[in-house]
PDB file of N, CA and C in Angstrom:
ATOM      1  N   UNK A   1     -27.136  -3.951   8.348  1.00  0.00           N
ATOM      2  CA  UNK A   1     -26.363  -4.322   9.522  1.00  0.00           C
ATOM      3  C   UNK A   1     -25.206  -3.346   9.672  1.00  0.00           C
ATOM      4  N   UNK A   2     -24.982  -2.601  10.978  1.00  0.00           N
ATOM      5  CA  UNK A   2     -24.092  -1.576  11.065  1.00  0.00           C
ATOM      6  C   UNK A   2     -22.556  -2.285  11.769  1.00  0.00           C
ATOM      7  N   UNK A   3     -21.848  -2.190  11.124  1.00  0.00           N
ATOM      8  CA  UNK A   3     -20.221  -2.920  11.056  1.00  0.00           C
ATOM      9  C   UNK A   3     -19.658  -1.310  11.945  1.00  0.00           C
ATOM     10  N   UNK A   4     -19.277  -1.861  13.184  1.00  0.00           N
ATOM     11  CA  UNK A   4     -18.463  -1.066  14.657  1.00  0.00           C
ATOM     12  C   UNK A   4     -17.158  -1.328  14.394  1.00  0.00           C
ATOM     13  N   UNK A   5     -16.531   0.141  14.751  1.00  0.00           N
ATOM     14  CA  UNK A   5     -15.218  -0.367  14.764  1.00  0.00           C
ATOM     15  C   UNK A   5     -14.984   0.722  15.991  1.00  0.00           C
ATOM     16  N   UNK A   6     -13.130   0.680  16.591  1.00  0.00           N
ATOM     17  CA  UNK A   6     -12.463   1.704  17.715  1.00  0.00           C
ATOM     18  C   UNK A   6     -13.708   2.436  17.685  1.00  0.00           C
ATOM     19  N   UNK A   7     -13.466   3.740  16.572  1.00  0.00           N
ATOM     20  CA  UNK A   7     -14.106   4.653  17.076  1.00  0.00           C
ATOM     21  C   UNK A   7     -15.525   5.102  17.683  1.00  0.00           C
ATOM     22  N   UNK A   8     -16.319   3.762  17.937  1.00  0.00           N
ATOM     23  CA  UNK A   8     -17.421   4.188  18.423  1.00  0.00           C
ATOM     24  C   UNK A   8     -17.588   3.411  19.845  1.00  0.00           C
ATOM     25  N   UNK A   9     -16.507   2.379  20.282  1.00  0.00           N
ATOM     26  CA  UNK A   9     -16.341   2.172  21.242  1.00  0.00           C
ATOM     27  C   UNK A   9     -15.700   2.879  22.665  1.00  0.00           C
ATOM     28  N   UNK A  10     -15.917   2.802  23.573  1.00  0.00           N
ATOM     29  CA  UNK A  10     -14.835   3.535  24.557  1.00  0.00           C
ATOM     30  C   UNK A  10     -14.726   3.048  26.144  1.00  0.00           C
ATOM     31  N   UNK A  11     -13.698   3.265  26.920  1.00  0.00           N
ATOM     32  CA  UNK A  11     -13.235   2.396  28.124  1.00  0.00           C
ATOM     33  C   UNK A  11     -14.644   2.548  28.807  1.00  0.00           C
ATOM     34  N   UNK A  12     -14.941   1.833  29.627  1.00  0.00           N
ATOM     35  CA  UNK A  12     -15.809   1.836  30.767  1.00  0.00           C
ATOM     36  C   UNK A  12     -17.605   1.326  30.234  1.00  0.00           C
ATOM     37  N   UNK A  13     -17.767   1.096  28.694  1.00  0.00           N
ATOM     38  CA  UNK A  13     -19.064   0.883  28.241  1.00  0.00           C
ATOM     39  C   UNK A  13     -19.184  -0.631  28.824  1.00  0.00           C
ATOM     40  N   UNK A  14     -20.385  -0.464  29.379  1.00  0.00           N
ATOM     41  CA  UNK A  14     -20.952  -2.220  29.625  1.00  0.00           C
ATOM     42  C   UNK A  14     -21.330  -2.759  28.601  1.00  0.00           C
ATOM     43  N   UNK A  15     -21.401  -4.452  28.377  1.00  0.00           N
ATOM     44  CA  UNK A  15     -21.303  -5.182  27.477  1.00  0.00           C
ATOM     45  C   UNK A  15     -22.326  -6.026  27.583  1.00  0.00           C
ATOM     46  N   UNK A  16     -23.479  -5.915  26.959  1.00  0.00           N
ATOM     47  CA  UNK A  16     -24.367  -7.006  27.134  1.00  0.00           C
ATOM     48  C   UNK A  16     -24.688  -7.911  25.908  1.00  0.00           C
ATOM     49  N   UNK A  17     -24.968  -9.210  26.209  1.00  0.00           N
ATOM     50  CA  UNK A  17     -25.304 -10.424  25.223  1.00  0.00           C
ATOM     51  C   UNK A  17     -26.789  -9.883  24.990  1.00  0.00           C
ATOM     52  N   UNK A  18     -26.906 -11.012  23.943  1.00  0.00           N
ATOM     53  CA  UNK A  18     -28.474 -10.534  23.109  1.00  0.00           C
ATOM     54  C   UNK A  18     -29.332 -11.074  24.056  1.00  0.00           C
ATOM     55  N   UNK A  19     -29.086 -12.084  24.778  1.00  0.00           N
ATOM     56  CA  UNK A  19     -30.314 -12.033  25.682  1.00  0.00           C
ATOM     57  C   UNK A  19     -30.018 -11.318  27.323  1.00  0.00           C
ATOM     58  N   UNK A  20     -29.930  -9.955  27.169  1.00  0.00           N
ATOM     59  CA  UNK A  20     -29.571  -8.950  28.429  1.00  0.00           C
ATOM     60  C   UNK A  20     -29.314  -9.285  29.096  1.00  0.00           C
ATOM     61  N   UNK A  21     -27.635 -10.255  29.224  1.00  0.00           N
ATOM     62  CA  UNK A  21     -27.331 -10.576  30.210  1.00  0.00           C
ATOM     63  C   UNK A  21     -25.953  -9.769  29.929  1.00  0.00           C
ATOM     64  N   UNK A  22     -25.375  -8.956  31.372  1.00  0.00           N
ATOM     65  CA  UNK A  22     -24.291  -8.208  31.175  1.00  0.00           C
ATOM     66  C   UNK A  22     -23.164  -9.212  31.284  1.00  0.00           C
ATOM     67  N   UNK A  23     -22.104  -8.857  30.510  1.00  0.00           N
ATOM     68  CA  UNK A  23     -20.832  -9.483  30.077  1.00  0.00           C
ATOM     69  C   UNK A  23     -19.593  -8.919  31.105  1.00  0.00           C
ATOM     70  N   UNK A  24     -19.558  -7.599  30.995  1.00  0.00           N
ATOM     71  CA  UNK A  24     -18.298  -7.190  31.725  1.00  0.00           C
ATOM     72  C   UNK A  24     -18.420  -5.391  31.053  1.00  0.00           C
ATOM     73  N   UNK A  25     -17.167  -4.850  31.031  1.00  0.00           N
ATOM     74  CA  UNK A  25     -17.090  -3.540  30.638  1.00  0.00           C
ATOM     75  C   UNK A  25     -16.089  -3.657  29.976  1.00  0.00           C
ATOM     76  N   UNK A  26     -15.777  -2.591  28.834  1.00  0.00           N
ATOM     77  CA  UNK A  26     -14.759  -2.325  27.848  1.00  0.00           C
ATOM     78  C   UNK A  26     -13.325  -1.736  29.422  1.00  0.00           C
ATOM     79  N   UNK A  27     -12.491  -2.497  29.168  1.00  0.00           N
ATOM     80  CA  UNK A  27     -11.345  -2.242  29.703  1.00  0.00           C
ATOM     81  C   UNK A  27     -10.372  -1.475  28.494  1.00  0.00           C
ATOM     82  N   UNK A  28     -10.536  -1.671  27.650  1.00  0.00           N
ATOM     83  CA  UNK A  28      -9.112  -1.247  26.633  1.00  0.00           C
ATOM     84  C   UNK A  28      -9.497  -1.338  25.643  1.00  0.00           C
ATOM     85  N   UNK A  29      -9.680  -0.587  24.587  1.00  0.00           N
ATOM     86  CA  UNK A  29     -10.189  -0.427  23.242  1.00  0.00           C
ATOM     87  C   UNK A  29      -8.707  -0.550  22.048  1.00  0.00           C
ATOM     88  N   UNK A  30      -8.918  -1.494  20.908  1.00  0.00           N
ATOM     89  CA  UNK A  30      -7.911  -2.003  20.721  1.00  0.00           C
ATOM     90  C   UNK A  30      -8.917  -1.544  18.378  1.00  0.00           C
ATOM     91  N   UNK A  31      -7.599  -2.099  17.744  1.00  0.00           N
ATOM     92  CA  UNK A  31      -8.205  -0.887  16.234  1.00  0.00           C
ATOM     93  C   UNK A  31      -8.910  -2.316  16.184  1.00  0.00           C
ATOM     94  N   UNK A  32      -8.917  -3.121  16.315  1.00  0.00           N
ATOM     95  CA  UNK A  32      -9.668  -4.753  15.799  1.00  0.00           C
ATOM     96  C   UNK A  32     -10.709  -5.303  17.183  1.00  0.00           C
ATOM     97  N   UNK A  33     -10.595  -4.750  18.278  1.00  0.00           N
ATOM     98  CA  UNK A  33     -11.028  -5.579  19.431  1.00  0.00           C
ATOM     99  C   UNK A  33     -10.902  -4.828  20.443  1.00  0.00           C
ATOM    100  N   UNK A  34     -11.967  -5.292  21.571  1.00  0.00           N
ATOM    101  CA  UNK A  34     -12.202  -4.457  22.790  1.00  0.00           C
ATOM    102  C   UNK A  34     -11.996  -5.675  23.659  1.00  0.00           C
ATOM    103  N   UNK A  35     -10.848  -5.088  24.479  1.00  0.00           N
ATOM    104  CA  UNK A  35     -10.636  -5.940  25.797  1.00  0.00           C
ATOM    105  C   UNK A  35     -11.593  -6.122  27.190  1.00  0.00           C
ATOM    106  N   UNK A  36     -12.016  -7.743  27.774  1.00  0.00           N
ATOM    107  CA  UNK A  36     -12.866  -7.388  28.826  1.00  0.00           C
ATOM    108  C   UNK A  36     -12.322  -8.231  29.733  1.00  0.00           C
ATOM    109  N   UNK A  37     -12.049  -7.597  30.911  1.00  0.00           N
ATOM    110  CA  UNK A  37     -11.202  -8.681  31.777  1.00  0.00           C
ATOM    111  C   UNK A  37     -11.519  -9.951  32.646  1.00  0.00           C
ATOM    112  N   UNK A  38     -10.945 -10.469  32.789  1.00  0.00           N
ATOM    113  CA  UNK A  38     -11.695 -11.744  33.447  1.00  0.00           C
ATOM    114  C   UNK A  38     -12.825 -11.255  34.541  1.00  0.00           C
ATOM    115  N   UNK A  39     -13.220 -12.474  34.616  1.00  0.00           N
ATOM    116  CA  UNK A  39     -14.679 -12.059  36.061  1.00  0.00           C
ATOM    117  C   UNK A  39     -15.036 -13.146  36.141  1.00  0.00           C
ATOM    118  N   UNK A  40     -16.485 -13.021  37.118  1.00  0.00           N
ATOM    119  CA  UNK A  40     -17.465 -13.957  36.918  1.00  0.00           C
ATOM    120  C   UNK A  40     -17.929 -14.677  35.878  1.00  0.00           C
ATOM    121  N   UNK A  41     -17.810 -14.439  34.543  1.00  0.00           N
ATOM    122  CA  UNK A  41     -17.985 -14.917  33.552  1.00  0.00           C
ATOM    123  C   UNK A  41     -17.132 -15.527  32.637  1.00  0.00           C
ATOM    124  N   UNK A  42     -16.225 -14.588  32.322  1.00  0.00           N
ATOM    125  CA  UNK A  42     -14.802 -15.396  31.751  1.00  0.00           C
ATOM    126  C   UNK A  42     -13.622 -15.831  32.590  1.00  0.00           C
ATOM    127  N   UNK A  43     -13.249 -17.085  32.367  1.00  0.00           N
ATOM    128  CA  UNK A  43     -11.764 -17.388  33.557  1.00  0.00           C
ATOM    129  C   UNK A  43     -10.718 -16.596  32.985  1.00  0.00           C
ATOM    130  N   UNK A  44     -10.468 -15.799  32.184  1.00  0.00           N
ATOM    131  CA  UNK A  44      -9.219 -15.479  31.529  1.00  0.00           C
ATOM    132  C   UNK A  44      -9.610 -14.144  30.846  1.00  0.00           C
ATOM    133  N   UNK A  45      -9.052 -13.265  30.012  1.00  0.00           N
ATOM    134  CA  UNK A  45      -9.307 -11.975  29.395  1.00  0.00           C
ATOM    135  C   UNK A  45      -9.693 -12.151  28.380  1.00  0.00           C
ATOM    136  N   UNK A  46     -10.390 -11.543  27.566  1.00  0.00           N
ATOM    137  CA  UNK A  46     -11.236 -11.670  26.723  1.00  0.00           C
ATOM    138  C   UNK A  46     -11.151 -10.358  25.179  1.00  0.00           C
ATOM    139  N   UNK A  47     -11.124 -11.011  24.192  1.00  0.00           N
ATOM    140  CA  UNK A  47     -10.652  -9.618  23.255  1.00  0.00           C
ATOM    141  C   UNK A  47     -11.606 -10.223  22.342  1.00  0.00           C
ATOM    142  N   UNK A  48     -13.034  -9.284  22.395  1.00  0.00           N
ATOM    143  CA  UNK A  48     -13.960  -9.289  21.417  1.00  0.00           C
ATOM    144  C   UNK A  48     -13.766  -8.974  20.859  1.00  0.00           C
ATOM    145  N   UNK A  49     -14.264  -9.338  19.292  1.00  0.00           N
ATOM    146  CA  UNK A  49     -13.927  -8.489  18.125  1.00  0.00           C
ATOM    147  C   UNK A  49     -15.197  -7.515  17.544  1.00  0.00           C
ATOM    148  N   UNK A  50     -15.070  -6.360  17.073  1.00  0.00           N
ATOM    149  CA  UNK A  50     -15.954  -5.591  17.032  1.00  0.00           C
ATOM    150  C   UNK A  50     -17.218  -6.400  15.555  1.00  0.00           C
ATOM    151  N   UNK A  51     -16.723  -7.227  14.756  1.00  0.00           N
ATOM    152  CA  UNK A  51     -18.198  -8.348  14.416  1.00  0.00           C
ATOM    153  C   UNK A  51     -18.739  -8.736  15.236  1.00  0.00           C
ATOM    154  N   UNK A  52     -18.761  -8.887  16.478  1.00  0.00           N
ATOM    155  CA  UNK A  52     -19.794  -9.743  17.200  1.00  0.00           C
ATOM    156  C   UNK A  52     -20.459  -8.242  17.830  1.00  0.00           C
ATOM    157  N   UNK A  53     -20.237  -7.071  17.309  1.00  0.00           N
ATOM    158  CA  UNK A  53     -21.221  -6.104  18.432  1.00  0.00           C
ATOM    159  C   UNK A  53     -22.611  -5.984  17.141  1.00  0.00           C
ATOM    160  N   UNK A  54     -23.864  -6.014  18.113  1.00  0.00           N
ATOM    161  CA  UNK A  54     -25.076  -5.817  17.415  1.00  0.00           C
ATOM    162  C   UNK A  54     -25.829  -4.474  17.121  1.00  0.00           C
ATOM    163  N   UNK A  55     -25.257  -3.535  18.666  1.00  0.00           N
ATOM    164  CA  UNK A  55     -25.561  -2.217  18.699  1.00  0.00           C
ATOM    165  C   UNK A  55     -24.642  -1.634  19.330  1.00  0.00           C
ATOM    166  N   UNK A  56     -25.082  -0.377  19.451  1.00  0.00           N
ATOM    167  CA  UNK A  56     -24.761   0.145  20.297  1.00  0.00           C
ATOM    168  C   UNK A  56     -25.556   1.927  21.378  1.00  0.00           C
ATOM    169  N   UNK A  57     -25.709   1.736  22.436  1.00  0.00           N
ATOM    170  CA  UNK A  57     -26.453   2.889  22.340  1.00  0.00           C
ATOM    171  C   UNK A  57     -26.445   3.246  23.795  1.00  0.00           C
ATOM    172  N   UNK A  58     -26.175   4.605  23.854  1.00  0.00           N
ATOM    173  CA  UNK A  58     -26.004   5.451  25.358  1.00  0.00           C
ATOM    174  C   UNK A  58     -25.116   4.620  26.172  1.00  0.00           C
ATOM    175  N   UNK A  59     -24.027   4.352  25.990  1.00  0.00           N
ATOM    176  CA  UNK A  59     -22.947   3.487  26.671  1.00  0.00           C
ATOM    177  C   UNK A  59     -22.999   2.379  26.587  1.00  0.00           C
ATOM    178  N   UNK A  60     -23.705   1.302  26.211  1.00  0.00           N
ATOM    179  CA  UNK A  60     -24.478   0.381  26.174  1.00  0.00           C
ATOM    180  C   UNK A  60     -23.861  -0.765  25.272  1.00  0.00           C
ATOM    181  N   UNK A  61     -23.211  -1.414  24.959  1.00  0.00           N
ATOM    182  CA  UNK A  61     -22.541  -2.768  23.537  1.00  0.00           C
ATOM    183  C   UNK A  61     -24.139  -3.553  23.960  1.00  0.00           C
ATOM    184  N   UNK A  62     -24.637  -4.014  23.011  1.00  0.00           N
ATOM    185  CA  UNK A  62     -24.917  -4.984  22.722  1.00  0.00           C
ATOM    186  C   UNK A  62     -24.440  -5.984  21.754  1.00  0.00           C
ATOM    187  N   UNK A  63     -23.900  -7.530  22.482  1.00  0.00           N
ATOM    188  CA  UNK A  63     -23.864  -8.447  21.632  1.00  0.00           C
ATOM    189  C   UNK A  63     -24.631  -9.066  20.741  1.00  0.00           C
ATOM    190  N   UNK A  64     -24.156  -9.785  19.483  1.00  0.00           N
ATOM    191  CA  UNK A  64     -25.290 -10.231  18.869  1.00  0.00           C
ATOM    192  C   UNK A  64     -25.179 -12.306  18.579  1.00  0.00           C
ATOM    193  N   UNK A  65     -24.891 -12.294  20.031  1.00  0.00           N
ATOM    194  CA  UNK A  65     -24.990 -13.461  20.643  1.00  0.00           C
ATOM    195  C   UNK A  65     -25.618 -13.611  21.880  1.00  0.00           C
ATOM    196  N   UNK A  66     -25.851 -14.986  22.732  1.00  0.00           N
ATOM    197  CA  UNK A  66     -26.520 -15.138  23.812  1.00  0.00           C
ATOM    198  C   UNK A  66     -25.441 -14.937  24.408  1.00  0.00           C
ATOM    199  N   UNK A  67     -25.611 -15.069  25.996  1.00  0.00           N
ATOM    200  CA  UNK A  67     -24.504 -15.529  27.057  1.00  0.00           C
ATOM    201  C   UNK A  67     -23.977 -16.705  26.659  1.00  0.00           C
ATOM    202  N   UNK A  68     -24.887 -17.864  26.581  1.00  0.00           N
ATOM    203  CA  UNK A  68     -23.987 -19.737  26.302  1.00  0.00           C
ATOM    204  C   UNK A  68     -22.801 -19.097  24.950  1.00  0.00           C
ATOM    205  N   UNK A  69     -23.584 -18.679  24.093  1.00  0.00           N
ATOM    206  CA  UNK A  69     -22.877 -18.598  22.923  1.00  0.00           C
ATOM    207  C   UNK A  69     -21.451 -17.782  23.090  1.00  0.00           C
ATOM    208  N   UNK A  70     -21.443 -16.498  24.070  1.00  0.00           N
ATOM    209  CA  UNK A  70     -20.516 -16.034  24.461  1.00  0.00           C
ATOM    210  C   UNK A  70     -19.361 -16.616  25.014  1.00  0.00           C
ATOM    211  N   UNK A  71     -19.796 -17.146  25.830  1.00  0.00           N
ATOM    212  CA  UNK A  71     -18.995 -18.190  27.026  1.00  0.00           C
ATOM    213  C   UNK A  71     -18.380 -19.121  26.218  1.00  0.00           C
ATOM    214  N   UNK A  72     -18.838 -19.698  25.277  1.00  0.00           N
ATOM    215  CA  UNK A  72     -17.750 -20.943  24.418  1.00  0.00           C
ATOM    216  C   UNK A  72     -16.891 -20.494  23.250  1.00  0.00           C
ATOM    217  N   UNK A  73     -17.042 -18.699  22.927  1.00  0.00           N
ATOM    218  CA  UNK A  73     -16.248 -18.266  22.116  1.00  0.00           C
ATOM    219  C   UNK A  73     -14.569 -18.350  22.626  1.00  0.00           C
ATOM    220  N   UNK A  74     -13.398 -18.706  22.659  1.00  0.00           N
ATOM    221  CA  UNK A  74     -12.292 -18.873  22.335  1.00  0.00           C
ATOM    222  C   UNK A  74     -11.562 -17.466  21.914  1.00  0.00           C
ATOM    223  N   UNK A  75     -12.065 -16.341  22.753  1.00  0.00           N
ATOM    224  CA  UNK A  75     -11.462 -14.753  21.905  1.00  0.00           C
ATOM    225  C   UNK A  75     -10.408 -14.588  23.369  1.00  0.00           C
ATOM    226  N   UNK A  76      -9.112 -15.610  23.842  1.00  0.00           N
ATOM    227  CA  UNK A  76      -8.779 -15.094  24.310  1.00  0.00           C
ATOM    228  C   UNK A  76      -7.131 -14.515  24.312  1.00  0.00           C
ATOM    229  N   UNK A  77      -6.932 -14.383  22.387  1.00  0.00           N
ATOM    230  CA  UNK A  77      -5.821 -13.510  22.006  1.00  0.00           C
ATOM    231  C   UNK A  77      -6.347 -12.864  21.096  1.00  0.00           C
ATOM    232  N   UNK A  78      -5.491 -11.403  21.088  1.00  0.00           N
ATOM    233  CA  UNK A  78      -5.758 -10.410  20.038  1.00  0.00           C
ATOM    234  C   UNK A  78      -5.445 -10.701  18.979  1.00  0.00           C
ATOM    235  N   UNK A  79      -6.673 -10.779  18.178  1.00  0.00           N
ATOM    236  CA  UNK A  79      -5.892 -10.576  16.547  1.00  0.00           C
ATOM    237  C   UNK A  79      -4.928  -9.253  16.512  1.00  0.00           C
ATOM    238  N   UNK A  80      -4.411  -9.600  15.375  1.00  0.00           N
ATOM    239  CA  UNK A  80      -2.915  -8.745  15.114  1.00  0.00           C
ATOM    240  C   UNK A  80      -2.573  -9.255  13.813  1.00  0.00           C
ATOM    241  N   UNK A  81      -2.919  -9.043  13.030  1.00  0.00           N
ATOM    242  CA  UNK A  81      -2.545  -9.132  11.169  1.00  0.00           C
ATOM    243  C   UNK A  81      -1.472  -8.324  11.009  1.00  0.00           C
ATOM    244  N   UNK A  82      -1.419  -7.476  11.429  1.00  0.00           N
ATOM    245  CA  UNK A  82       0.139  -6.884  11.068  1.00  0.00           C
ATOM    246  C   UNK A  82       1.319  -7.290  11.695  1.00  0.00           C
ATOM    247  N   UNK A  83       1.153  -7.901  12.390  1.00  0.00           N
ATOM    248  CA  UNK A  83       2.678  -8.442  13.135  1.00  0.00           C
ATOM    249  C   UNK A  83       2.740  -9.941  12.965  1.00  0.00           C
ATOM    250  N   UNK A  84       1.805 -10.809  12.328  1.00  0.00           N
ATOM    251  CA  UNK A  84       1.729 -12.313  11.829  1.00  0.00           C
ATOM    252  C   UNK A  84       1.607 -12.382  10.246  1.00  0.00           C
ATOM    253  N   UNK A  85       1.971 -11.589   9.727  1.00  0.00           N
ATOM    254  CA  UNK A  85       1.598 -12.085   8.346  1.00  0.00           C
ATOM    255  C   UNK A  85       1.999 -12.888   7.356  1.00  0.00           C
ATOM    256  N   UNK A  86       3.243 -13.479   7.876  1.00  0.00           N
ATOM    257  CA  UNK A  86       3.600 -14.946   7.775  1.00  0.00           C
ATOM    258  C   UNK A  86       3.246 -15.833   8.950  1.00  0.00           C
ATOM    259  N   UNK A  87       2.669 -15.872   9.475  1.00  0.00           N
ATOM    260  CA  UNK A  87       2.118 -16.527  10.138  1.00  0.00           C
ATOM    261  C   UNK A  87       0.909 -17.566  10.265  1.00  0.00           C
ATOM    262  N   UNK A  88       0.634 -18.678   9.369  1.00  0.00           N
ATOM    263  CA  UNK A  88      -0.679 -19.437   8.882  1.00  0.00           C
ATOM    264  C   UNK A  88      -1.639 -19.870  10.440  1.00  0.00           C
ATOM    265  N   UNK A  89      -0.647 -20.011  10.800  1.00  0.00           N
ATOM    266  CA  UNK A  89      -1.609 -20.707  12.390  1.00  0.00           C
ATOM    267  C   UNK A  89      -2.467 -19.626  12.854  1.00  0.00           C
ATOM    268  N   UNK A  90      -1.841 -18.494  13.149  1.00  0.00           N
ATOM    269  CA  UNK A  90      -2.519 -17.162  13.719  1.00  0.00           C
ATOM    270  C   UNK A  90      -3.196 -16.688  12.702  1.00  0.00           C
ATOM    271  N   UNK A  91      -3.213 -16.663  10.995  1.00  0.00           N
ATOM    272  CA  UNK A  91      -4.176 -16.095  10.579  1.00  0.00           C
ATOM    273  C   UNK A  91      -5.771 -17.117  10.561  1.00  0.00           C
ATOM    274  N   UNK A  92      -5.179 -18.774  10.428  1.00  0.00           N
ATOM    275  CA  UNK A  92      -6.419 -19.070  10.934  1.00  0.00           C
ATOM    276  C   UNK A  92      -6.960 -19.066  12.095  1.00  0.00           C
ATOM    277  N   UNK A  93      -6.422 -19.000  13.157  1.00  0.00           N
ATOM    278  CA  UNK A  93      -6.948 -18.815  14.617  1.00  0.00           C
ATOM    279  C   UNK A  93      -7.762 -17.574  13.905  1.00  0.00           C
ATOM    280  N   UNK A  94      -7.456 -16.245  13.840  1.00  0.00           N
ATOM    281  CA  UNK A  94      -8.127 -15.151  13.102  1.00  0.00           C
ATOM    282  C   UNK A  94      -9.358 -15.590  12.795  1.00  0.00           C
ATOM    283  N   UNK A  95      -9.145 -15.898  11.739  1.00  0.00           N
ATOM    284  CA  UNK A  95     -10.662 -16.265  10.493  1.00  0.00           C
ATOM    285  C   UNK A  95     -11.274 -17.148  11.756  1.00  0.00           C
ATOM    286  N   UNK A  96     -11.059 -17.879  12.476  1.00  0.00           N
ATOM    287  CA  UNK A  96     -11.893 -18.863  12.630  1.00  0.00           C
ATOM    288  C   UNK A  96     -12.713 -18.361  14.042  1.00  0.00           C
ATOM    289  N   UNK A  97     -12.440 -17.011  14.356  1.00  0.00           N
ATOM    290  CA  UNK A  97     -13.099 -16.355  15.223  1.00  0.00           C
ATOM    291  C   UNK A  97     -13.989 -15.397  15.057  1.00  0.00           C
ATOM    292  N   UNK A  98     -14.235 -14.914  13.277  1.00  0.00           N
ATOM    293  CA  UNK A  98     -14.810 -14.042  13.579  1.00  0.00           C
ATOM    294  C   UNK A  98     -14.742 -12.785  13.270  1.00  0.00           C
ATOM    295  N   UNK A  99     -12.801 -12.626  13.187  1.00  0.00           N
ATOM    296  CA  UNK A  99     -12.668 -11.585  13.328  1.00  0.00           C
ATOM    297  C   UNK A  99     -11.830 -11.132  11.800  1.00  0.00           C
ATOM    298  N   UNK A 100     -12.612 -10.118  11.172  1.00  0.00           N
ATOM    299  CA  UNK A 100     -11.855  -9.590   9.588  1.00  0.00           C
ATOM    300  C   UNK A 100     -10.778  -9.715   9.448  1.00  0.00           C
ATOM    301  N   UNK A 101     -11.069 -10.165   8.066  1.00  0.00           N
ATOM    302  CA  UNK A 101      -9.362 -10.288   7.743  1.00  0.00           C
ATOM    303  C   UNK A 101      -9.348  -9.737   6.291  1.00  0.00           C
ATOM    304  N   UNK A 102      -8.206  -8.345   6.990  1.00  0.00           N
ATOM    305  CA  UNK A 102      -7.854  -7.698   5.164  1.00  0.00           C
ATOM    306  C   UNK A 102      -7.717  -8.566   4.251  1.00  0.00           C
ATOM    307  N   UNK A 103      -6.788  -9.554   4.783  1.00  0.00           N
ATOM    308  CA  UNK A 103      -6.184 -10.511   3.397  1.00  0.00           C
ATOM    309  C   UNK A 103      -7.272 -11.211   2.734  1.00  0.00           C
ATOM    310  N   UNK A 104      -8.289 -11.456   3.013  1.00  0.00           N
ATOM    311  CA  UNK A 104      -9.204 -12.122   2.496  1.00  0.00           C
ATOM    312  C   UNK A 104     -10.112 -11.610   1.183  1.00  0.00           C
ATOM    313  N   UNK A 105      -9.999 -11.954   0.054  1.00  0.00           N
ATOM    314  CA  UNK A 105      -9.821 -11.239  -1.447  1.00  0.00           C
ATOM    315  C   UNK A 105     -11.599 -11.631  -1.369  1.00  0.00           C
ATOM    316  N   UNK A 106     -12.123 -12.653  -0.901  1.00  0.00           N
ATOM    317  CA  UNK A 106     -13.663 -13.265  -1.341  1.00  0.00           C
ATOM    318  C   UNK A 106     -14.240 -12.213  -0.334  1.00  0.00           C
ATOM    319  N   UNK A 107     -14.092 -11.751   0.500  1.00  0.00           N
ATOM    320  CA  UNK A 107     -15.041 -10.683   1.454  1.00  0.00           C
ATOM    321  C   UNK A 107     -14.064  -9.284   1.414  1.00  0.00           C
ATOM    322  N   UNK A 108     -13.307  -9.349   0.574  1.00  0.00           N
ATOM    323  CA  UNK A 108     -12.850  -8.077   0.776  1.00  0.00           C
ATOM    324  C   UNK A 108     -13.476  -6.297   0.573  1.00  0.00           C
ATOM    325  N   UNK A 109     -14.867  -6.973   0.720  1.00  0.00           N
ATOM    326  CA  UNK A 109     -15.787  -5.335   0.596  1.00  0.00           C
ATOM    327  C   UNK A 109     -16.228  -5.436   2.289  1.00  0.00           C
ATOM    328  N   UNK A 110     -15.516  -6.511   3.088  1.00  0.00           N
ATOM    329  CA  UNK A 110     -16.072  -6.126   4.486  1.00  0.00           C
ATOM    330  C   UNK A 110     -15.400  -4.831   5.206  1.00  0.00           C
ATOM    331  N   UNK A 111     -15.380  -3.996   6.252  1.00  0.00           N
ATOM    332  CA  UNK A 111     -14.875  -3.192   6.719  1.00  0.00           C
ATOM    333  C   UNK A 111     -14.385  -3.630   8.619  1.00  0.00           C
TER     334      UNK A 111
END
């Protein structure tokens, strides 16, 4: 399984769920998360975290979720571990999305 991060993302790539339904486009590429702005699909902005990408190829994100599954994810603040790190509420909001967490000593061979 190939673990994405910034550098292989970039502004303007379309975003599709695992069952080819398009999501939106990378608005803002972020070191933990790619921003997608509201639309037809999300009421609010959206900051995926680069675990949920499945591929990637010729401009292309694929998610490695459906659309339903997309739509009830809750990604709509940036993680930010460096500016909460006393912070317990925001590091579990974190974990409970999905999205890596250095501090975490039991997965700490994730990237």
């Amino acid at each position: 399984m190939a673990h994405y991060s910034a550098e292989y993302v970039q502004m303007g790539m379309h975003i599709y769920t695992s069952d080819n339904q398009e999501l939106g486009h990378v608005v803002k590429v972020y070191e933990d998360s790619m921003l997608v702005h509201k639309g037809h699909i999300f009421p609010t902005d959206r900051y995926i975290p680069y675990s949920a990408i499945a591929s990637i190829d010729n401009g292309k994100i694929q998610l490695n979720m459906p659309m339903d599954e997309a739509k009830e994810k809750i990604w709509t603040k940036r993680p930010d571990y460096e500016d909460h790190l006393g912070d317990p509420e925001q590091l579990f909001y974190d974990r409970g999305h999905d999205v890596h967490d250095p501090f975490d000593e039991a997965n700490s061979k994730q990237t």
